[in-house]
C-alpha atoms as a PDB file:
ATOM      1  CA  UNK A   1     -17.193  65.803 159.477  1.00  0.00           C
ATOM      2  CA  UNK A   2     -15.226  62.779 160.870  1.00  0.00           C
ATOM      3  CA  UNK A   3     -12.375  65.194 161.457  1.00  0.00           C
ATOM      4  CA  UNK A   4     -14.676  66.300 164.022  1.00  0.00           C
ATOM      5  CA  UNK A   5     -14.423  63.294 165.377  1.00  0.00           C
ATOM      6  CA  UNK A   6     -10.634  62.228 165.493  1.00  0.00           C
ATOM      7  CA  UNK A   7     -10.217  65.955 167.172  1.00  0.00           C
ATOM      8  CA  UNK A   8     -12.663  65.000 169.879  1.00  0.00           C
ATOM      9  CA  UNK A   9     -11.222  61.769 170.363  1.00  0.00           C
ATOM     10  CA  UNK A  10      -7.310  63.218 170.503  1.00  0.00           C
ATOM     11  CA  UNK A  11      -8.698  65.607 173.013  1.00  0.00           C
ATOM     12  CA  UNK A  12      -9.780  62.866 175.116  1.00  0.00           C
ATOM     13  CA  UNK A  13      -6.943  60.845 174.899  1.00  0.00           C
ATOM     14  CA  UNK A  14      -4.594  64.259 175.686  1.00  0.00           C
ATOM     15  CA  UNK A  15      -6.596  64.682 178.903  1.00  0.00           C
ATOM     16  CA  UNK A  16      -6.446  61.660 180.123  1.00  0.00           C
ATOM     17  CA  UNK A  17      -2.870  61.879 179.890  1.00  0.00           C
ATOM     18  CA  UNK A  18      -2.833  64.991 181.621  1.00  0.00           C
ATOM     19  CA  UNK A  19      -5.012  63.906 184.457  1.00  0.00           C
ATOM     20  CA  UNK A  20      -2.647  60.945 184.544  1.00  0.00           C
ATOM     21  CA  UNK A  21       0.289  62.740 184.608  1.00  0.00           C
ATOM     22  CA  UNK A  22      -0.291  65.295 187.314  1.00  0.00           C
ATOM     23  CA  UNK A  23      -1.962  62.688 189.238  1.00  0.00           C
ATOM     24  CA  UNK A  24       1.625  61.452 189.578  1.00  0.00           C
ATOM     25  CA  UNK A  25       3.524  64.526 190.267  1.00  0.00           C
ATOM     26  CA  UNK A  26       0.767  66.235 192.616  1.00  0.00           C
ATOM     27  CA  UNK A  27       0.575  64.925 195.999  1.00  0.00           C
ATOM     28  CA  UNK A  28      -3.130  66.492 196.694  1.00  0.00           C
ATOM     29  CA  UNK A  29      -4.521  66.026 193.010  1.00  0.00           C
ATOM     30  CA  UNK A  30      -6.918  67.027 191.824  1.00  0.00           C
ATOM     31  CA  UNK A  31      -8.322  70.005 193.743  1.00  0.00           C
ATOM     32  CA  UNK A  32     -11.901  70.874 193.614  1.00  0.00           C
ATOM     33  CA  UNK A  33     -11.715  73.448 190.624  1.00  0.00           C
ATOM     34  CA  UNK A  34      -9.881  71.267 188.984  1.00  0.00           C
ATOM     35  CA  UNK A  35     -11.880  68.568 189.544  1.00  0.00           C
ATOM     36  CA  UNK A  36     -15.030  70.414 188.374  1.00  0.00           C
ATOM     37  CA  UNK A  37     -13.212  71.761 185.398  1.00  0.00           C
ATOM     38  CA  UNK A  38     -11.643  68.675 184.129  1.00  0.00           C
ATOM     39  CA  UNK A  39     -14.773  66.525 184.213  1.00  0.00           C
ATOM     40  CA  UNK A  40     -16.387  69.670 182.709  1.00  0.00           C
ATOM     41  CA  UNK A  41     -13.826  69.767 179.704  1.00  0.00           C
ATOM     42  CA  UNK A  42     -14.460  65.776 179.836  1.00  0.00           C
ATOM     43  CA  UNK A  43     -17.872  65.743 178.959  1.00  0.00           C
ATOM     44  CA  UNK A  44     -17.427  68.048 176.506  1.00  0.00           C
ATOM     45  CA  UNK A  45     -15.473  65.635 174.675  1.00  0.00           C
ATOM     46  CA  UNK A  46     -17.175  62.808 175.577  1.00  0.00           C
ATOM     47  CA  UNK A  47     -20.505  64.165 174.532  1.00  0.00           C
ATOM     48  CA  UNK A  48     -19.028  65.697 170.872  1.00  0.00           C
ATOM     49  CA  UNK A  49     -17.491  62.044 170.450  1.00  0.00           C
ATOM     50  CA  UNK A  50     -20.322  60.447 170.759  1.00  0.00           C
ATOM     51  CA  UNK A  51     -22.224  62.656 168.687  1.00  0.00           C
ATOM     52  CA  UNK A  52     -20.200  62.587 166.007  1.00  0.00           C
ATOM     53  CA  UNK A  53     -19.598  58.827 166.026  1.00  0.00           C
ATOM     54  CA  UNK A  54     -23.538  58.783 165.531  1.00  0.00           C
ATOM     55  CA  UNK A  55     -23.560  61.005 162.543  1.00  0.00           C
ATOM     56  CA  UNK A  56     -20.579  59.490 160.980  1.00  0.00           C
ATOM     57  CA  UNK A  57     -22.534  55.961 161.404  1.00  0.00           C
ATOM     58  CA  UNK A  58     -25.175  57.344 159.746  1.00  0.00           C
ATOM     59  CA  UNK A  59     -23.316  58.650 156.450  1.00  0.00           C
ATOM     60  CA  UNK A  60     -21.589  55.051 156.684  1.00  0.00           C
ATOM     61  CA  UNK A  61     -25.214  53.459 156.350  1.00  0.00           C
ATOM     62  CA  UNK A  62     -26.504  55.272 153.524  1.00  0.00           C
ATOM     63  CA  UNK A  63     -23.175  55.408 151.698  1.00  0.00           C
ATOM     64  CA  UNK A  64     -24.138  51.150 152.276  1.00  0.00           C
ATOM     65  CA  UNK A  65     -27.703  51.708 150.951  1.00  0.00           C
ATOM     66  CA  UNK A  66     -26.106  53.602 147.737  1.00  0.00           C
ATOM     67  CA  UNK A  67     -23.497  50.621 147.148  1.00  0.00           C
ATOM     68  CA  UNK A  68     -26.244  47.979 147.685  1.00  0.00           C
ATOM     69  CA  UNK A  69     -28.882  49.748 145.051  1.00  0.00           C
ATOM     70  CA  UNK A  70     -25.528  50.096 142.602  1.00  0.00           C
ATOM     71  CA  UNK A  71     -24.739  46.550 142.781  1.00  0.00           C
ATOM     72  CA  UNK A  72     -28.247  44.972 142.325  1.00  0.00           C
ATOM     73  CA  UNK A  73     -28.989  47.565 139.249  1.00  0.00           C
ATOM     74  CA  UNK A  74     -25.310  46.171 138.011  1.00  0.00           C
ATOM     75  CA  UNK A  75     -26.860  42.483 138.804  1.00  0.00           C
ATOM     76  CA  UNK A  76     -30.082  43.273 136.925  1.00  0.00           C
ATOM     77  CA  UNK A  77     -28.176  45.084 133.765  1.00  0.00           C
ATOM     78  CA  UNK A  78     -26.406  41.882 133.551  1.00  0.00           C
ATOM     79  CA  UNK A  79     -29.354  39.497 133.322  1.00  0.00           C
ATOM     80  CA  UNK A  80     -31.284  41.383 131.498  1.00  0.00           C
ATOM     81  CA  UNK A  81     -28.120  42.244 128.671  1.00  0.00           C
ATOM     82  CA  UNK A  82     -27.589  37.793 128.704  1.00  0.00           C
ATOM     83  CA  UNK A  83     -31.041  37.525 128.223  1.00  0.00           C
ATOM     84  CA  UNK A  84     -30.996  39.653 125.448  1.00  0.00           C
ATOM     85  CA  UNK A  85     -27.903  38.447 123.695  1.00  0.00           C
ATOM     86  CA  UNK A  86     -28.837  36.533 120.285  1.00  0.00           C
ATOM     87  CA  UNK A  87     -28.052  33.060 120.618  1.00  0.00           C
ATOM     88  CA  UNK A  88     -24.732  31.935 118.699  1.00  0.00           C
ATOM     89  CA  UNK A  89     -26.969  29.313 117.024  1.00  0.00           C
ATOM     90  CA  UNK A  90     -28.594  31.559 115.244  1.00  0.00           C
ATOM     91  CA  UNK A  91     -26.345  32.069 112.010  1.00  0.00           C
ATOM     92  CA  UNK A  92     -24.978  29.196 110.250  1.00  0.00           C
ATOM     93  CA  UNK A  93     -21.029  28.377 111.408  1.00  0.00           C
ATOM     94  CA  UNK A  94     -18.222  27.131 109.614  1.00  0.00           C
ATOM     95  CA  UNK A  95     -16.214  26.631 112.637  1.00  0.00           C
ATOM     96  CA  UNK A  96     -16.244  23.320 114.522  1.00  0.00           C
ATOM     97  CA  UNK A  97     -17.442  24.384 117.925  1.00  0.00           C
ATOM     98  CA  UNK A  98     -14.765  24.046 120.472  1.00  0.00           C
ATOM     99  CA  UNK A  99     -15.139  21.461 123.228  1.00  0.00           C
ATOM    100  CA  UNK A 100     -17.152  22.323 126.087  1.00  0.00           C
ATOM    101  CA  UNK A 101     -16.601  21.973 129.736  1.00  0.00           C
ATOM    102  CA  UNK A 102     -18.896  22.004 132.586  1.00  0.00           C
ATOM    103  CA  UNK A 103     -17.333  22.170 136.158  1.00  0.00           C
ATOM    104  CA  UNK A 104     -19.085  21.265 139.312  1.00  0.00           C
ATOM    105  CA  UNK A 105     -19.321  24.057 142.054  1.00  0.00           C
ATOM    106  CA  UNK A 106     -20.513  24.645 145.655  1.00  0.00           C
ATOM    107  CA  UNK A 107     -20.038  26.128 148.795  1.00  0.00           C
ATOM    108  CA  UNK A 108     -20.980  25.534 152.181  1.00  0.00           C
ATOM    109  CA  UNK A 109     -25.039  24.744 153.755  1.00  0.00           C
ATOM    110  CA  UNK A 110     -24.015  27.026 155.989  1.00  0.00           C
ATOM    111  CA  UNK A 111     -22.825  29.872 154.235  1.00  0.00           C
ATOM    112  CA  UNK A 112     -19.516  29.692 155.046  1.00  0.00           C
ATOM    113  CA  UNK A 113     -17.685  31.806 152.686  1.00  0.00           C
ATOM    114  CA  UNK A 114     -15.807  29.187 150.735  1.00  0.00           C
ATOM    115  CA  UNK A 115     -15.649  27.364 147.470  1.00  0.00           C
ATOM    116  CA  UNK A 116     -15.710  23.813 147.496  1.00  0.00           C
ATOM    117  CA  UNK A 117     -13.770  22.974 145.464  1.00  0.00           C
ATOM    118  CA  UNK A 118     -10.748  25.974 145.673  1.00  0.00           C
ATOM    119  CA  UNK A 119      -9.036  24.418 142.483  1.00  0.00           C
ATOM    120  CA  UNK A 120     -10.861  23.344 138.782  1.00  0.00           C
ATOM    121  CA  UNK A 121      -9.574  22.031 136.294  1.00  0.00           C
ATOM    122  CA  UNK A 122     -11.226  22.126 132.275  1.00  0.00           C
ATOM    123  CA  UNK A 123     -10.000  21.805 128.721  1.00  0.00           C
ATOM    124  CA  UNK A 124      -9.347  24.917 126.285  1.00  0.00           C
ATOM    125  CA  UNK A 125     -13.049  25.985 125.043  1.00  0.00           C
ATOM    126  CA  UNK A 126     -16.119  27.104 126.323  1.00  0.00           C
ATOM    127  CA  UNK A 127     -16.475  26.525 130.203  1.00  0.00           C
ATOM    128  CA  UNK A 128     -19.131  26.984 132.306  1.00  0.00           C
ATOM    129  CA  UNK A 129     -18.457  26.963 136.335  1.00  0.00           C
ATOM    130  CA  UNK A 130     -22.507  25.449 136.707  1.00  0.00           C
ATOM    131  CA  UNK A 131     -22.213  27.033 140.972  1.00  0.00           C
ATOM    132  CA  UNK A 132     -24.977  25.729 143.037  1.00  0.00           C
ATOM    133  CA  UNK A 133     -25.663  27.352 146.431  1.00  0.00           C
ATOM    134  CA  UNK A 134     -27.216  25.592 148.761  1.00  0.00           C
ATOM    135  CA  UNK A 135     -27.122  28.302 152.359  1.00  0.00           C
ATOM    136  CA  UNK A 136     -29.849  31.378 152.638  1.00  0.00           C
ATOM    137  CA  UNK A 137     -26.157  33.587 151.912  1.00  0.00           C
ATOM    138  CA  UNK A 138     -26.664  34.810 148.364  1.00  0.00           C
ATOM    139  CA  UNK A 139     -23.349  34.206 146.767  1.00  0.00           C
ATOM    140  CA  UNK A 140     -22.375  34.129 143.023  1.00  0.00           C
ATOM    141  CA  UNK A 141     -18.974  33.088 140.893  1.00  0.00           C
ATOM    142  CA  UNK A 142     -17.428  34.877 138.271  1.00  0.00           C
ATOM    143  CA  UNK A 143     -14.278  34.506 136.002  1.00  0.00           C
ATOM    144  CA  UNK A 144     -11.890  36.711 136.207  1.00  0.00           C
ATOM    145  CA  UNK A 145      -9.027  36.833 133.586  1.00  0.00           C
ATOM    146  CA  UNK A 146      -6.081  39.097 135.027  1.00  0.00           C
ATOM    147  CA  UNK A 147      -8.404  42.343 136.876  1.00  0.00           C
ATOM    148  CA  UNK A 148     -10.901  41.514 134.403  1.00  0.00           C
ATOM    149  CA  UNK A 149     -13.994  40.082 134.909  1.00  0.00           C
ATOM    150  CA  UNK A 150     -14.946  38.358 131.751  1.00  0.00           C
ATOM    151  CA  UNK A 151     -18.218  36.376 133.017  1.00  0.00           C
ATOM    152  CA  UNK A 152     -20.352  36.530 135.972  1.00  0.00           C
ATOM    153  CA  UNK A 153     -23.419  33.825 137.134  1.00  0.00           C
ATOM    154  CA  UNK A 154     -26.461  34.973 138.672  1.00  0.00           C
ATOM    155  CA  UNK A 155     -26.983  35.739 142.592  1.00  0.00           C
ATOM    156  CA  UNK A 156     -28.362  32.720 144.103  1.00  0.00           C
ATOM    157  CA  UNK A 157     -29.385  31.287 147.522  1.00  0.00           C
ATOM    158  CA  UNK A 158     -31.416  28.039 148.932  1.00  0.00           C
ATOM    159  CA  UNK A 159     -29.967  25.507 146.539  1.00  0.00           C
ATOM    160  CA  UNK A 160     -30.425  27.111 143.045  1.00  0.00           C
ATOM    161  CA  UNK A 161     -27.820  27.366 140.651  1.00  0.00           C
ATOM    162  CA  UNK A 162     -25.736  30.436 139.168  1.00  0.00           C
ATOM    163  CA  UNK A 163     -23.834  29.279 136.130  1.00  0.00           C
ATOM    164  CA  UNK A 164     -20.645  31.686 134.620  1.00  0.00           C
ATOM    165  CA  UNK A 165     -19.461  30.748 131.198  1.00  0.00           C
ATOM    166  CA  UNK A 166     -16.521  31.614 129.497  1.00  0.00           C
ATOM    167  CA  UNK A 167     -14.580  31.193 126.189  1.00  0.00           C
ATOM    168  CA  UNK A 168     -11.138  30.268 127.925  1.00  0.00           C
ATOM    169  CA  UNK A 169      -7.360  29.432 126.442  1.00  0.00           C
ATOM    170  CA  UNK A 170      -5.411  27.798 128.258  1.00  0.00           C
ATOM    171  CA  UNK A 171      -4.039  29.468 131.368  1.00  0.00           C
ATOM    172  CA  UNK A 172      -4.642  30.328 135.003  1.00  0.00           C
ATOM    173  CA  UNK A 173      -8.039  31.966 135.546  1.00  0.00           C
ATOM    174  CA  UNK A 174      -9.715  33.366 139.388  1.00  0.00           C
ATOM    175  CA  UNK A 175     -13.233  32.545 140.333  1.00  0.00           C
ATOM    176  CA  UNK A 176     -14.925  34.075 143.098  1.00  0.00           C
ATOM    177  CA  UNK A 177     -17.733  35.442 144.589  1.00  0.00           C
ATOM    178  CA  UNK A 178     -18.379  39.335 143.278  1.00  0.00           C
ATOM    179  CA  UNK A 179     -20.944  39.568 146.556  1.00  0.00           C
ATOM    180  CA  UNK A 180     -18.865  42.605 147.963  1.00  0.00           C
ATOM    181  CA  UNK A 181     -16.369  41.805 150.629  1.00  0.00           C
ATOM    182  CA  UNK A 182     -16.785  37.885 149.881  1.00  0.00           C
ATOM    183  CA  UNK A 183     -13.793  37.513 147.884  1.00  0.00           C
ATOM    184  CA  UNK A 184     -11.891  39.329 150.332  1.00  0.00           C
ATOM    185  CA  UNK A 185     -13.056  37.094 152.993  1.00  0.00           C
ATOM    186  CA  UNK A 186     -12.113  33.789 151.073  1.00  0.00           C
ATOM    187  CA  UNK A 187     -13.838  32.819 148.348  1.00  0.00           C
ATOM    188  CA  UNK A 188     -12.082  32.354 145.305  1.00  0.00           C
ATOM    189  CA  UNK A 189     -10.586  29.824 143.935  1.00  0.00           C
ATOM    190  CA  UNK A 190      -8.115  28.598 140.680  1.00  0.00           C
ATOM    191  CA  UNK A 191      -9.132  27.429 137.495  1.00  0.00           C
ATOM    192  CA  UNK A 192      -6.526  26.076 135.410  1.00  0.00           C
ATOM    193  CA  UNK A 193      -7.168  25.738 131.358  1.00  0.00           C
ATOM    194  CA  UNK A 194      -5.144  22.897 129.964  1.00  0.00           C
END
């Protein structure tokens, strides 16, 4: 279908060369047949451009719709799997438990999308990014360990709080917001295990 649409709009763009062109060379241009022709031809192209520019906007929205239903089922498959996780506290440990971090994290009143901080900082252990959002944008923060995505807070908006936490070694970890198109627009950040 959007082929459709690239062919109407090439066949716009080559007749408006064409017009151009002989408009140049042709002292009495255009003449009335032409005239009548060419805006004929013209609104051809105009019209089947448009139309398809309308369908293809449509597909565009509901492919949208799909993504947005996928990413909210993901969302609730995620609380409701850390809900039902049995707490490590549970079975008696032998291990001393490693120390624990808690970092600090916000972003804008205004929903800029931005981390504030961009760097952290924590000790080898458990972390948890504790990400408060304060705008009406929800935004989240996850860790990310290479491509990997090894722990994700909730969504959040109007000042509540989103916590992701991690088992980390030391190394360079990403967090960011998984809201789609977020990351890409800036925010992420560095977290550096030490």
């Amino acid at each position: 279908m959007s082929e459709l649409f690239y062919v109407f709009g090439i066949g716009l763009t080559i007749m408006a060369l064409v017009v151009a062109f002989s408009g140049m060379r042709m002292e009495k241009f255009p003449s009335e047949m032409a005239f009548r022709g060419g805006l004929a031809v013209m609104g051809v192209f105009v019209v089947g451009a448009c139309a398809f520019a309308i369908v293809l906007s449509r597909e565009e929205k509901e492919i949208r719709v799909v993504e947005i239903e996928e990413f909210r089922a993901e969302q609730e498959a995620l609380a409701a799997e850390e809900a039902g996780e049995p707490s490590e506290t549970d079975e008696p440990s032998d291990v001393e438990p490693a120390d624990a971090s808690e970092l600090a994290l916000t972003s804008p009143d205004e929903g800029d999308l931005i981390f504030e901080p961009t760097t952290l900082e924590a000790a080898p252990g458990e972390v948890t990014i504790d990400y408060t959002n304060p705008s009406p944008v929800p935004h989240n923060v996850a860790i990310e360990d290479g491509t990997e995505t090894i722990a994700q807070g909730e969504t959040v908006t109007g000042g509540a709080s989103g916590p992701a936490t991690a088992s980390l070694e030391p190394g360079e970890y990403a967090y960011y917001c998984s809201i789609p198109s977020h990351r890409e627009s800036g925010m992420e950040g560095t977290l550096t295990v030490k």
